[in-house]
C-alpha atoms as a PDB file:
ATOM      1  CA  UNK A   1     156.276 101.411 140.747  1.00  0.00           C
ATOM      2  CA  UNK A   2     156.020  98.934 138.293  1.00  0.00           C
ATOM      3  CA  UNK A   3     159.042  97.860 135.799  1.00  0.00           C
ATOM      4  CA  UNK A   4     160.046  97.994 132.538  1.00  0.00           C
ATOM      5  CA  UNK A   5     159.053  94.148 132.065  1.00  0.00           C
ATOM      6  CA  UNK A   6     155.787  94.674 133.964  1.00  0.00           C
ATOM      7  CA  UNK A   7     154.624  97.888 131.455  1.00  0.00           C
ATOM      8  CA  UNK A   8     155.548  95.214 128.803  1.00  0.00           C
ATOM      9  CA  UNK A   9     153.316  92.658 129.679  1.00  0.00           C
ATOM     10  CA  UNK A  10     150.562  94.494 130.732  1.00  0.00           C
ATOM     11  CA  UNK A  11     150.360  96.738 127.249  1.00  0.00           C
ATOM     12  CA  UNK A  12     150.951  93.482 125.477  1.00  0.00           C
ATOM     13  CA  UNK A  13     147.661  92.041 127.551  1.00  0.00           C
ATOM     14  CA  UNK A  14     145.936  94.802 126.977  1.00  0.00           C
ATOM     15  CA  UNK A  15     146.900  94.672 123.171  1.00  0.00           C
ATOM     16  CA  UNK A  16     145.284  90.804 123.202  1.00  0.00           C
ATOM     17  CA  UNK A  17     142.331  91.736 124.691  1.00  0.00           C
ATOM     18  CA  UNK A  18     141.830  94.461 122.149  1.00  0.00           C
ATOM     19  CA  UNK A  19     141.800  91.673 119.394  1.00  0.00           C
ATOM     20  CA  UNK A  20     139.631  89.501 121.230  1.00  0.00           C
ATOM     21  CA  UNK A  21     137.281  92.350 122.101  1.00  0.00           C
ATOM     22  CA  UNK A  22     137.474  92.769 118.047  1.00  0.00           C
ATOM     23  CA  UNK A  23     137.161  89.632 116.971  1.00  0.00           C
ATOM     24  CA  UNK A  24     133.624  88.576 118.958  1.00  0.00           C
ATOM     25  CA  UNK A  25     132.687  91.741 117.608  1.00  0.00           C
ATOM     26  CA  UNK A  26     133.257  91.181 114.218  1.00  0.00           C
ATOM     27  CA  UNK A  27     132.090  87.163 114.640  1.00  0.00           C
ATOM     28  CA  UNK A  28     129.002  88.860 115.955  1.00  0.00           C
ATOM     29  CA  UNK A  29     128.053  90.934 113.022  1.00  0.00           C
ATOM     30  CA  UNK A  30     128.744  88.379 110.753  1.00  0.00           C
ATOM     31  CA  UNK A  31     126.572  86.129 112.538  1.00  0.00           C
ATOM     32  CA  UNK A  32     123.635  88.916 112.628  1.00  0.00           C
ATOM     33  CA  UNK A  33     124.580  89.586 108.555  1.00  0.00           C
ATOM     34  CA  UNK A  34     123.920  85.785 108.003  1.00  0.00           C
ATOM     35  CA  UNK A  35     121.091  85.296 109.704  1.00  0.00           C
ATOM     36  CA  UNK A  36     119.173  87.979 108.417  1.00  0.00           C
ATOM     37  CA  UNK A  37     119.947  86.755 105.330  1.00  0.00           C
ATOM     38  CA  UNK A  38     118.754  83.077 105.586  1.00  0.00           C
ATOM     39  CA  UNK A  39     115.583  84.801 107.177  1.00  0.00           C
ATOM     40  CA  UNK A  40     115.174  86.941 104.091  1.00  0.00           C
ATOM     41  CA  UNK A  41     116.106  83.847 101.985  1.00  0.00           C
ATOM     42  CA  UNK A  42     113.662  81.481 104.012  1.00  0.00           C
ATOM     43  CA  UNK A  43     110.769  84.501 103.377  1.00  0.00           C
ATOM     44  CA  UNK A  44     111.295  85.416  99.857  1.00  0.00           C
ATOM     45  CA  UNK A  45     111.636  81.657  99.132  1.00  0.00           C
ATOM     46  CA  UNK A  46     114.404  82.536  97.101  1.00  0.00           C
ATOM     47  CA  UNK A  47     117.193  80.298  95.587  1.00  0.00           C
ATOM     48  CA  UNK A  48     119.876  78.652  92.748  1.00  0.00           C
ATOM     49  CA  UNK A  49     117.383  76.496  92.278  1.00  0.00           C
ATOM     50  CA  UNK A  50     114.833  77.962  90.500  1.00  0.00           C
ATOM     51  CA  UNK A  51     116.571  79.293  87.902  1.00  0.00           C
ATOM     52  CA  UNK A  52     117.645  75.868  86.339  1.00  0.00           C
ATOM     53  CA  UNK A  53     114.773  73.718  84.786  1.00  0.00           C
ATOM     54  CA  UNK A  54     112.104  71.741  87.352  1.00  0.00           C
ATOM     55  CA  UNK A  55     108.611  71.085  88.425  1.00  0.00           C
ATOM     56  CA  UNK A  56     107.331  74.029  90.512  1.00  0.00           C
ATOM     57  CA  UNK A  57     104.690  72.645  93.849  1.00  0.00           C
ATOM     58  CA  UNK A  58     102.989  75.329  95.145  1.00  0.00           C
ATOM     59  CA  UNK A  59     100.702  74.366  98.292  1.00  0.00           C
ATOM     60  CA  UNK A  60      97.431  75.686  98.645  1.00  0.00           C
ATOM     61  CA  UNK A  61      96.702  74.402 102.399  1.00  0.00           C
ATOM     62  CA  UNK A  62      93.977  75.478 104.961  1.00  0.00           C
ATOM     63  CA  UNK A  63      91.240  78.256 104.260  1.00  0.00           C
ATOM     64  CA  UNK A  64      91.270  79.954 101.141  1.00  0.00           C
ATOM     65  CA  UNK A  65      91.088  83.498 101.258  1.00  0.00           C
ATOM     66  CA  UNK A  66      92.275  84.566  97.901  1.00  0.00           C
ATOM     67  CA  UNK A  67      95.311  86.564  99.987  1.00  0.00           C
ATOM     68  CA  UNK A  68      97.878  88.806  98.255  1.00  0.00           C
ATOM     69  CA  UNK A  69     100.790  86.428  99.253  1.00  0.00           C
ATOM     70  CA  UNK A  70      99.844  83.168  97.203  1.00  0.00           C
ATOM     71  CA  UNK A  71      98.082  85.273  94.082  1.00  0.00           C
ATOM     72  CA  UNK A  72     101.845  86.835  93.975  1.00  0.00           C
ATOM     73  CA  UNK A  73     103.314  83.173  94.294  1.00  0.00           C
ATOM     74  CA  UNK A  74     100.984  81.938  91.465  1.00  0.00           C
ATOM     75  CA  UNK A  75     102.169  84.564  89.547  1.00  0.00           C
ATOM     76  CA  UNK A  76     106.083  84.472  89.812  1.00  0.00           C
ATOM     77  CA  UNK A  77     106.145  80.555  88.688  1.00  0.00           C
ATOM     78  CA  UNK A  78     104.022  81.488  85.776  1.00  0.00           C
ATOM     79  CA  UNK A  79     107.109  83.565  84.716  1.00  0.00           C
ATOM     80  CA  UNK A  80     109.865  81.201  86.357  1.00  0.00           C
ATOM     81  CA  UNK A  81     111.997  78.914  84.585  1.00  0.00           C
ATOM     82  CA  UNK A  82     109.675  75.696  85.872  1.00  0.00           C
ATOM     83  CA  UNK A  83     108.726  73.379  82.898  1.00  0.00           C
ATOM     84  CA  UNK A  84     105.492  72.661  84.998  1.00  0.00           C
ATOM     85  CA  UNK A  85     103.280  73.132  88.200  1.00  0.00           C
ATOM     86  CA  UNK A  86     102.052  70.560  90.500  1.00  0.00           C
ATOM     87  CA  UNK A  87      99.697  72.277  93.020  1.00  0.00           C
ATOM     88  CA  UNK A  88      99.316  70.573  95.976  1.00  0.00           C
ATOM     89  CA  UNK A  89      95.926  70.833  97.619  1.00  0.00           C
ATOM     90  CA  UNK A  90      94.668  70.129 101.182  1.00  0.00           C
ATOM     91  CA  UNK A  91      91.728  72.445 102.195  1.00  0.00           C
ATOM     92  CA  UNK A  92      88.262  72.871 103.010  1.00  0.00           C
ATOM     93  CA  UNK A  93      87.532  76.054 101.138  1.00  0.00           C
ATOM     94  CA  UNK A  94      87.151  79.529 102.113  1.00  0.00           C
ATOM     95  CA  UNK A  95      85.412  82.900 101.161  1.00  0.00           C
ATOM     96  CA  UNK A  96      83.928  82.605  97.751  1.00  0.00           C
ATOM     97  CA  UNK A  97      85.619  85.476  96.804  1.00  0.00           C
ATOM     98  CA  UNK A  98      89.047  84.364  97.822  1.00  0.00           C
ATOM     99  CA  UNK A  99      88.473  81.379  95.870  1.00  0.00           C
ATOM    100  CA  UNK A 100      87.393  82.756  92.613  1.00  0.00           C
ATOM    101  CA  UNK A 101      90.617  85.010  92.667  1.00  0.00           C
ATOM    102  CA  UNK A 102      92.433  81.746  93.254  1.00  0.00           C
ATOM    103  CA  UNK A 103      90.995  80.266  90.630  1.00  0.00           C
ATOM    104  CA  UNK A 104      91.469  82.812  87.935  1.00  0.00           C
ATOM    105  CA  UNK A 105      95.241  83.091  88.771  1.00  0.00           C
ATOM    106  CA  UNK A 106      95.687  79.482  88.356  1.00  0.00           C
ATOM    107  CA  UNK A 107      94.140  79.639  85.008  1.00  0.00           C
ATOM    108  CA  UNK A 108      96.593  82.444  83.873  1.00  0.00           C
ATOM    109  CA  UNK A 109      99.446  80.426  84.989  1.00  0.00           C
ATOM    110  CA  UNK A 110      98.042  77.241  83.211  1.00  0.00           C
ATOM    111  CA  UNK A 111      98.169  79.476  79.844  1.00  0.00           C
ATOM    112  CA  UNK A 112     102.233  79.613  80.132  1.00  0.00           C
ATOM    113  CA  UNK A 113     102.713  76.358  82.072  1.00  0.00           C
ATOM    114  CA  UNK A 114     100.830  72.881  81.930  1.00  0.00           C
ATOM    115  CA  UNK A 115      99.423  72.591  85.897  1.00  0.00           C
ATOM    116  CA  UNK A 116      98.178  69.392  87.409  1.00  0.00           C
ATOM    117  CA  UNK A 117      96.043  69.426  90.773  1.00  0.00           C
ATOM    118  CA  UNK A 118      97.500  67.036  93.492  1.00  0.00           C
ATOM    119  CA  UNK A 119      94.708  66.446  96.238  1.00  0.00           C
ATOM    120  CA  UNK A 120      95.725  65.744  99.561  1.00  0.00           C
ATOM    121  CA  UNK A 121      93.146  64.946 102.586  1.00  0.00           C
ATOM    122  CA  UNK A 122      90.571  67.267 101.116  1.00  0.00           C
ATOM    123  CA  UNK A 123      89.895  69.959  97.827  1.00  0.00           C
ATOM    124  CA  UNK A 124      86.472  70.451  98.955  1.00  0.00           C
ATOM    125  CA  UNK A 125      83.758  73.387  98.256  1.00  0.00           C
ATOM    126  CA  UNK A 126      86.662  76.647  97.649  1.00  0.00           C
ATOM    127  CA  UNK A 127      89.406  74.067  97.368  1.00  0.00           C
ATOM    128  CA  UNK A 128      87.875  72.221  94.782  1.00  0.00           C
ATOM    129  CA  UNK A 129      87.462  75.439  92.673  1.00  0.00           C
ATOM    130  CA  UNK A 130      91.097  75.842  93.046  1.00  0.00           C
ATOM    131  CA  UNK A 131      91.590  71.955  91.563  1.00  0.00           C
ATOM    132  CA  UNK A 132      89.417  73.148  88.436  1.00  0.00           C
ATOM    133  CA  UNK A 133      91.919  75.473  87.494  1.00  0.00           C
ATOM    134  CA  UNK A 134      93.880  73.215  86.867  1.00  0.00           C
ATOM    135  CA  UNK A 135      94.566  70.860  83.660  1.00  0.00           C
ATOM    136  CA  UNK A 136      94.289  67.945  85.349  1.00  0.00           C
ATOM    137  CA  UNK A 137      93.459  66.339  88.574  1.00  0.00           C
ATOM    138  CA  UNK A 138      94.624  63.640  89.912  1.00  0.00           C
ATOM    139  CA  UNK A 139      93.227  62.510  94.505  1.00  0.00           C
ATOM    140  CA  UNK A 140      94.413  59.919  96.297  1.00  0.00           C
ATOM    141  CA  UNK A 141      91.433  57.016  96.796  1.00  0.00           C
ATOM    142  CA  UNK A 142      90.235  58.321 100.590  1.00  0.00           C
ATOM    143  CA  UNK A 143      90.467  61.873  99.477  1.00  0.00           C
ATOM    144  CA  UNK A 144      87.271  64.080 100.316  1.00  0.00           C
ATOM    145  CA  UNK A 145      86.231  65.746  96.948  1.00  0.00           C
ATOM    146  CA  UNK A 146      83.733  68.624  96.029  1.00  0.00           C
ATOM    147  CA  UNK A 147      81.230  69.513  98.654  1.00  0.00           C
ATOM    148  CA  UNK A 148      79.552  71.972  95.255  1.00  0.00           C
ATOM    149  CA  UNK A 149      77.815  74.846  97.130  1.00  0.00           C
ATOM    150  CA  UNK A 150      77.802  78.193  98.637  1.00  0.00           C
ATOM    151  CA  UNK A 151      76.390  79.224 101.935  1.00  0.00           C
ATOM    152  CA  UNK A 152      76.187  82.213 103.975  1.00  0.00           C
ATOM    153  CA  UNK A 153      76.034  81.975 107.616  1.00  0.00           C
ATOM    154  CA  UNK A 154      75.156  84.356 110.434  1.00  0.00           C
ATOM    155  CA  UNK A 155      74.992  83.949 114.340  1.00  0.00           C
ATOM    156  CA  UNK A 156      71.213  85.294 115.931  1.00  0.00           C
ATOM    157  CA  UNK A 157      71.596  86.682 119.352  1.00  0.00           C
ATOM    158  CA  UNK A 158      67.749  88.166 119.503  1.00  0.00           C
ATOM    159  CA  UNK A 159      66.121  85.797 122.138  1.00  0.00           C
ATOM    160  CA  UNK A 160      69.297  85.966 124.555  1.00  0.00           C
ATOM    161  CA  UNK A 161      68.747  89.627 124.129  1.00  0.00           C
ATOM    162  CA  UNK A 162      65.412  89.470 124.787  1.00  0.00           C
ATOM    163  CA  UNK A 163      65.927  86.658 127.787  1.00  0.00           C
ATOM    164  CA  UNK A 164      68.312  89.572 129.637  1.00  0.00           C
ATOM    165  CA  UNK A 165      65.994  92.288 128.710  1.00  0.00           C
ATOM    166  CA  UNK A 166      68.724  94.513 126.152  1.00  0.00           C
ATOM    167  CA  UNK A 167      67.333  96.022 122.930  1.00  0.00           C
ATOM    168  CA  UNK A 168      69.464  97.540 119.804  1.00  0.00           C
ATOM    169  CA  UNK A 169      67.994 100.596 118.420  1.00  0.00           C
ATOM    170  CA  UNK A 170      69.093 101.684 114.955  1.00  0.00           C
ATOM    171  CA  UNK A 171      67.915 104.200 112.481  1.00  0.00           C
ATOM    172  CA  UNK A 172      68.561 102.849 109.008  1.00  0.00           C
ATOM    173  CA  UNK A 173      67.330 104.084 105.154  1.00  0.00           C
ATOM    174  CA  UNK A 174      65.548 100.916 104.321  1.00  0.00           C
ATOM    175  CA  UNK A 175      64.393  97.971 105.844  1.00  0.00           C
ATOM    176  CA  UNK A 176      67.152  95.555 104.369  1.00  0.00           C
ATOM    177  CA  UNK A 177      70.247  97.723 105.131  1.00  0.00           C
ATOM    178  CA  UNK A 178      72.931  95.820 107.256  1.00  0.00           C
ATOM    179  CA  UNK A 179      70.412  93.036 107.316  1.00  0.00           C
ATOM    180  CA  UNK A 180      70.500  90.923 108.706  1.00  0.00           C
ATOM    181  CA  UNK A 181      72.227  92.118 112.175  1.00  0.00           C
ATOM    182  CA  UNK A 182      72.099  89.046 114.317  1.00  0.00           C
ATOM    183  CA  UNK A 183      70.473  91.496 116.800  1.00  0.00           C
ATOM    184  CA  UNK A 184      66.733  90.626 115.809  1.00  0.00           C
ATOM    185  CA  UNK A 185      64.776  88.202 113.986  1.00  0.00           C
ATOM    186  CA  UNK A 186      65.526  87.949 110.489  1.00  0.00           C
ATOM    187  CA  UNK A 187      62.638  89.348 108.359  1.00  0.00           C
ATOM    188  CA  UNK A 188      61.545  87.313 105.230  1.00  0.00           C
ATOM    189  CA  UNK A 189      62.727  89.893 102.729  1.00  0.00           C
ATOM    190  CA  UNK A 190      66.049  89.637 104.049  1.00  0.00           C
ATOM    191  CA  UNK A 191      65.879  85.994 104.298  1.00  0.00           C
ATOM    192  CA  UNK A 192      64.954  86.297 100.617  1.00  0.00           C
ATOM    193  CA  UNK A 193      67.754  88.624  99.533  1.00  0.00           C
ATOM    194  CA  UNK A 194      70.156  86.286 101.384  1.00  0.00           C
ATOM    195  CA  UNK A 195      68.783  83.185  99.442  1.00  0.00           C
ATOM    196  CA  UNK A 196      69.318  85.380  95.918  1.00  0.00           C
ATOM    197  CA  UNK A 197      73.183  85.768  96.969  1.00  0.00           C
ATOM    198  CA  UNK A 198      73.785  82.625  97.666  1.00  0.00           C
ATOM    199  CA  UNK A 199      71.959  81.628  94.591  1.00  0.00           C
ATOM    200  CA  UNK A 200      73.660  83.562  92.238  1.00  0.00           C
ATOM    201  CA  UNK A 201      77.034  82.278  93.553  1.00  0.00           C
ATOM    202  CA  UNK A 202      76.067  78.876  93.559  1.00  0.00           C
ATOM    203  CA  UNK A 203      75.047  78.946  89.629  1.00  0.00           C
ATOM    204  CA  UNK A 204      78.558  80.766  89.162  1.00  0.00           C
ATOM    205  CA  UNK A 205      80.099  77.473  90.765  1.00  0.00           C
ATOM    206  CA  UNK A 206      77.739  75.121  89.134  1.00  0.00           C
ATOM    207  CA  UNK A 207      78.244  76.846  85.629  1.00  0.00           C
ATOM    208  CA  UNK A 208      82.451  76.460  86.386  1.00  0.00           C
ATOM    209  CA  UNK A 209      81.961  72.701  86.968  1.00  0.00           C
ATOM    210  CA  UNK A 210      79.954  72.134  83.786  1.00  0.00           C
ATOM    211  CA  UNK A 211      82.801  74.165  81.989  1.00  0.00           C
ATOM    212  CA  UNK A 212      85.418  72.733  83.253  1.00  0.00           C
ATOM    213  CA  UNK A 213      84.532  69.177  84.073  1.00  0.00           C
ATOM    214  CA  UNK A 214      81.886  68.526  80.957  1.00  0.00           C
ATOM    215  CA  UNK A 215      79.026  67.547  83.773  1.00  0.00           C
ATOM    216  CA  UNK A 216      75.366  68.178  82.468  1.00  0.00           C
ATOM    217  CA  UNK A 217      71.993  67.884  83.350  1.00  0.00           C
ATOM    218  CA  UNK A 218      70.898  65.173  85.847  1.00  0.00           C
ATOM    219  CA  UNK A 219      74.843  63.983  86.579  1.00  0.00           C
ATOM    220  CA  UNK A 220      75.670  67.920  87.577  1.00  0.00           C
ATOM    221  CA  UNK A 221      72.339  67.991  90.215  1.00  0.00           C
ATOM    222  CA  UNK A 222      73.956  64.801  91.503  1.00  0.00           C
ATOM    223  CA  UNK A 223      77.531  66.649  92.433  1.00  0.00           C
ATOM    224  CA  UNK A 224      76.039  69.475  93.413  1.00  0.00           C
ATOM    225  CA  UNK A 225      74.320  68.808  96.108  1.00  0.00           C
ATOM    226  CA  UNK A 226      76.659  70.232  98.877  1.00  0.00           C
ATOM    227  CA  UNK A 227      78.036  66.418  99.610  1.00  0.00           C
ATOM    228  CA  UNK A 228      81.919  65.304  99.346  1.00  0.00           C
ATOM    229  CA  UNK A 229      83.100  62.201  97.325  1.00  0.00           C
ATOM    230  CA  UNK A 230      85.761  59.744  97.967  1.00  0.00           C
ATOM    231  CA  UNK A 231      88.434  60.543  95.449  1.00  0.00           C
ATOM    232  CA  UNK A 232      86.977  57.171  93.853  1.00  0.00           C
ATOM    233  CA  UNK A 233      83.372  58.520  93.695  1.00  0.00           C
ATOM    234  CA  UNK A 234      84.996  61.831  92.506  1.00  0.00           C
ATOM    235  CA  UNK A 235      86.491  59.346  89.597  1.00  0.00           C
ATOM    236  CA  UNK A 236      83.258  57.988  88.676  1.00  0.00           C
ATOM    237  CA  UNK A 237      81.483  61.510  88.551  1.00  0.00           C
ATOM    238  CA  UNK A 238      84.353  63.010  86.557  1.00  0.00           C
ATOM    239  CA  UNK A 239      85.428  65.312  89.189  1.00  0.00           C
ATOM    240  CA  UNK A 240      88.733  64.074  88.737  1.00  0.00           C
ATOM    241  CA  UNK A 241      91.052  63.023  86.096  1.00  0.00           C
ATOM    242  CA  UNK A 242      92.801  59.785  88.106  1.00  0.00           C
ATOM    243  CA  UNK A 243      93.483  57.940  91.324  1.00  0.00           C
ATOM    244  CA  UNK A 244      97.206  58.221  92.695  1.00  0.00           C
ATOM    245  CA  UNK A 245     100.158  60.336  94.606  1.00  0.00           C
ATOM    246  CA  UNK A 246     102.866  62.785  93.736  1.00  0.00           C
ATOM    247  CA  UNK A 247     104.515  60.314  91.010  1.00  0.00           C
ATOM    248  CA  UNK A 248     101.323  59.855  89.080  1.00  0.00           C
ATOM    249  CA  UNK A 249     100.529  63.823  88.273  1.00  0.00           C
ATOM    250  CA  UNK A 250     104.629  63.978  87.981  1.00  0.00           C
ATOM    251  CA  UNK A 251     103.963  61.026  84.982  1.00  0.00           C
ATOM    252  CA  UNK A 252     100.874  63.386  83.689  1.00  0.00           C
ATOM    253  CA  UNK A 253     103.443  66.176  83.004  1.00  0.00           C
ATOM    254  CA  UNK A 254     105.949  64.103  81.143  1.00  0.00           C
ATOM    255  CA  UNK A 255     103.493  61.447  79.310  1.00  0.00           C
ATOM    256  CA  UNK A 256     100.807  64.243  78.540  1.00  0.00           C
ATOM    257  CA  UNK A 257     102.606  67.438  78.367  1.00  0.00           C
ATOM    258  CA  UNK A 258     106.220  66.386  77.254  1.00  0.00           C
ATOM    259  CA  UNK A 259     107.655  67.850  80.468  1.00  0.00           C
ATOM    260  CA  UNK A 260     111.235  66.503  80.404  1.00  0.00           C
ATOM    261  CA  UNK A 261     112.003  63.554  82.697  1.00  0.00           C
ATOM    262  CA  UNK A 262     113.676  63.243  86.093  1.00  0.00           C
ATOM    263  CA  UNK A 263     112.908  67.090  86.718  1.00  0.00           C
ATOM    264  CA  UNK A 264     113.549  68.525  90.112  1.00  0.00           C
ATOM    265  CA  UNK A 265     110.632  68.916  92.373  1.00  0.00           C
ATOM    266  CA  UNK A 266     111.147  72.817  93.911  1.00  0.00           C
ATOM    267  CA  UNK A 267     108.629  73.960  97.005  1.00  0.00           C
ATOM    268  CA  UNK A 268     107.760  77.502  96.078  1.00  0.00           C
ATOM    269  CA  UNK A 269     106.938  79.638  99.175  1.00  0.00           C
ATOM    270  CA  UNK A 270     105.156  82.854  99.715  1.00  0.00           C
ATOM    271  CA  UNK A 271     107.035  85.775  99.408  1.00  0.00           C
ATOM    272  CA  UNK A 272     106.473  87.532 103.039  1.00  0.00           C
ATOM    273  CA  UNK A 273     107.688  90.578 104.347  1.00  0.00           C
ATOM    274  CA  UNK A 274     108.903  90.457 108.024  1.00  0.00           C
ATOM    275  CA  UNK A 275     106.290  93.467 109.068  1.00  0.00           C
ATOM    276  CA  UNK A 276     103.210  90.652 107.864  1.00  0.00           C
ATOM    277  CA  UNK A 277     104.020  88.604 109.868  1.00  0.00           C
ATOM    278  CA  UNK A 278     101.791  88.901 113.184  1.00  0.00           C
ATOM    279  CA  UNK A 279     104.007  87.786 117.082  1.00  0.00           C
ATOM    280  CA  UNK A 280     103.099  83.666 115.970  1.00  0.00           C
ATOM    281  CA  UNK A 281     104.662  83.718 112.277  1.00  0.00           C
ATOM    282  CA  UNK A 282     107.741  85.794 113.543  1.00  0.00           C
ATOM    283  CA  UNK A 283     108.308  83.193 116.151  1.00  0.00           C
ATOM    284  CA  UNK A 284     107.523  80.609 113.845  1.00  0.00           C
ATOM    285  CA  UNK A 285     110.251  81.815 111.109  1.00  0.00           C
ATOM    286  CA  UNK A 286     112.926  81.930 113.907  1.00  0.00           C
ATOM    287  CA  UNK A 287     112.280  78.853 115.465  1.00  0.00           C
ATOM    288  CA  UNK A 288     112.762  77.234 111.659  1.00  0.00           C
ATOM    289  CA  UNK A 289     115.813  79.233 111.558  1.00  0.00           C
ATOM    290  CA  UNK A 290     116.999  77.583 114.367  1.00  0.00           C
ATOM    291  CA  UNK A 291     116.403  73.922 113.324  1.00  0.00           C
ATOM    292  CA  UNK A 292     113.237  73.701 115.666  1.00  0.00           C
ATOM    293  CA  UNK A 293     110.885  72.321 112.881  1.00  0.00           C
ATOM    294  CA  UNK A 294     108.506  71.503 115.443  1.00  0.00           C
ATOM    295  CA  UNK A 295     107.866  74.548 117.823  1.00  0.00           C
ATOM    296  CA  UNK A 296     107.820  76.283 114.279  1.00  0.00           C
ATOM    297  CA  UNK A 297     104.816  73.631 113.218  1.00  0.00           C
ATOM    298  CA  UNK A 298     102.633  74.445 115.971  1.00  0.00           C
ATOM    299  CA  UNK A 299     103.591  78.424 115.568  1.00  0.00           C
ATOM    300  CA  UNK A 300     102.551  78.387 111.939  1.00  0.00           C
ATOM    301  CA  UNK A 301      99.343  76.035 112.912  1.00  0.00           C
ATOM    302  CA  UNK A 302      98.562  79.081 115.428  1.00  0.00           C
ATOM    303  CA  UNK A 303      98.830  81.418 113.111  1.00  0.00           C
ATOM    304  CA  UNK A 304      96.825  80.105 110.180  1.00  0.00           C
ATOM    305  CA  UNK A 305      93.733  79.162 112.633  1.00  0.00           C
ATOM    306  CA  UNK A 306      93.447  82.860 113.190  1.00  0.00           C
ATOM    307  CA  UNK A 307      92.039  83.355 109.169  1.00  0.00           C
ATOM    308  CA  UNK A 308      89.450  80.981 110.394  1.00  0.00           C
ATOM    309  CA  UNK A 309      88.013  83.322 112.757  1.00  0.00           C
ATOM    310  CA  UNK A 310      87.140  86.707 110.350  1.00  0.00           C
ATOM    311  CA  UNK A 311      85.983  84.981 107.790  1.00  0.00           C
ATOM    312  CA  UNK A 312      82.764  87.117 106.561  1.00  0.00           C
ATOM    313  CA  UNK A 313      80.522  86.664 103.592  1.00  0.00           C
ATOM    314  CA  UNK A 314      79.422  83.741 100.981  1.00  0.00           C
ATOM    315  CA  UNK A 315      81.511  80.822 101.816  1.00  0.00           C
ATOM    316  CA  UNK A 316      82.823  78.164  99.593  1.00  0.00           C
ATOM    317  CA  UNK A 317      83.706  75.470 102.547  1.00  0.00           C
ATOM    318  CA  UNK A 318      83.315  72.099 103.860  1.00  0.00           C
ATOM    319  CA  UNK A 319      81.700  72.044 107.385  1.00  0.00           C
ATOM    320  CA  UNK A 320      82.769  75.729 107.926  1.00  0.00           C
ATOM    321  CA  UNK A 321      81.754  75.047 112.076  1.00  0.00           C
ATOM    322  CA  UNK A 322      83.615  71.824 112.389  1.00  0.00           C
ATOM    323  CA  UNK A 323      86.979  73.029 110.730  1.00  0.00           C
ATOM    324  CA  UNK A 324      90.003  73.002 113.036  1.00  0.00           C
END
């Protein structure tokens, strides 16, 4: 039977491992509180920061889609406190669609703040729509520039149908319905109605560049022939505004606008809810959490590639079979 002294120590140990118990419970829960709200923080994109003064850079990267996520991000620096926009562009284009929606949004914002285009690697085809929305533009030397045309593009399967002896049978009101299929040769009038889409769009683009870039007549044919340009060609054809980096469009805004100097330089990020984001971006937000910057590259990498694959309709892009 144990003792006095024994009963002691043993409620006493039992008392300690109560507030241990407690403690790593509590430690726990705080931990889960705080990082759910750096994830939230990290997704929303929001801060301090961006309620004082500065230069907003939003990044328009990889294939333009027009997507509810950026349009909102366009949107919430044209009513932030930034003085002025720097948007940062490296892609090849997109939908046509995705890129006119892009391209109107910019223009709002550009109505309440003064936006200059930044090219990266590449504004080509969509992208370069995207640069026109802005004030100015300013590419880096070796930076691939315009690519001015629309295509649409469709994969024909009939002679490997034919070769294994399979036949699609369809019942349709008129002859150019879902046409064309991909499942038999395409017929001239479709061919036809194709070429009329595409041409259509392509005046749309041609008439935005002669808007928006003053190119006429025998110098617009030139551009819009479906090639890129160095950013130095791009110079000489008036596609751009200047040669240089982030420092030169960041001198545009102060020299040309009156944005005040030494301004802050704030990354504005989409705005994405945890239930849009497929298996890759979750893992990709908590590996950032985490510190792992470069699992959570090749996660986000993985997950962008996948717009590349359902892309459907006119395009606006550079080399649309060669894009990584």
């Amino acid at each position: 039977m144990a003792g006095p002294e024994q009963t002691s120590d043993y409620l006493l140990d039992r008392r300690n491992l109560r507030r241990k118990v407690t403690f790593w419970r509590v430690a726990a829960f705080v931990f889960l509180i705080v990082a759910a709200g750096a994830l939230l923080w990290r997704l929303t994109g929001a801060g301090p920061s961006r309620l004082q003064p500065h230069i907003a850079r939003i990044s328009i990267d990889g294939i333009i889609t027009g997507d509810r996520e950026t349009l909102t991000l366009i949107d919430d620096v044209a009513n932030s406190h930034a003085a002025g926009v720097i948007l940062s562009i490296e892609s090849p284009g997109g939908t046509t669609t995705g890129a006119e929606r892009l391209y109107d949004h910019i223009r709002k914002l550009s109505e309440k703040k003064p936006v200059v285009a930044l090219v990266g690697g590449m504004a080509a085809s969509g992208g370069y729509i995207a640069a026109m929305g802005a004030d100015h533009i300013v590419a880096q030397g070796n930076s691939l520039v315009g690519s001015i045309g629309v295509l649409f593009q469709f994969p024909n399967v009939s002679k490997l149908l034919d070769t294994v002896g399979v036949k699609m049978e369809e019942v349709k009101s008129s002859p150019l319905k879902a046409a064309p299929n991909g499942y038999e040769p395409t017929s001239p009038e479709a061919r036809a109605a194709l070429a009329a889409l595409v041409k259509d769009s392509f005046d749309w683009f041609k008439d935005l560049v002669r808007e928006r870039r003053d190119i006429n007549g025998e110098a617009l044919d030139q551009v819009a022939d479906g090639r890129v340009f160095t950013g130095r060609q791009a110079l000489s054809l008036r596609l751009i505004d200047g040669l240089g980096s982030e420092q030169d469009a960041i001198a545009w805004l102060e020299q040309e606008k009156h944005i005040g100097k030494h301004l802050p330089v704030r990354d504005w990020k989409k705005r994405r809810r945890l239930d849009g984001l497929g298996l890759l971006g979750m893992a990709a937000e908590g590996a950032a959490l985490m510190g792992l910057e470069g699992p959570a590259l090749t996660l986000r990498k993985l997950e962008a590639s996948r717009e590349e694959w359902f892309l459907d309709g006119l395009l606006s892009i550079w080399h649309a079979d060669l894009v990584n």
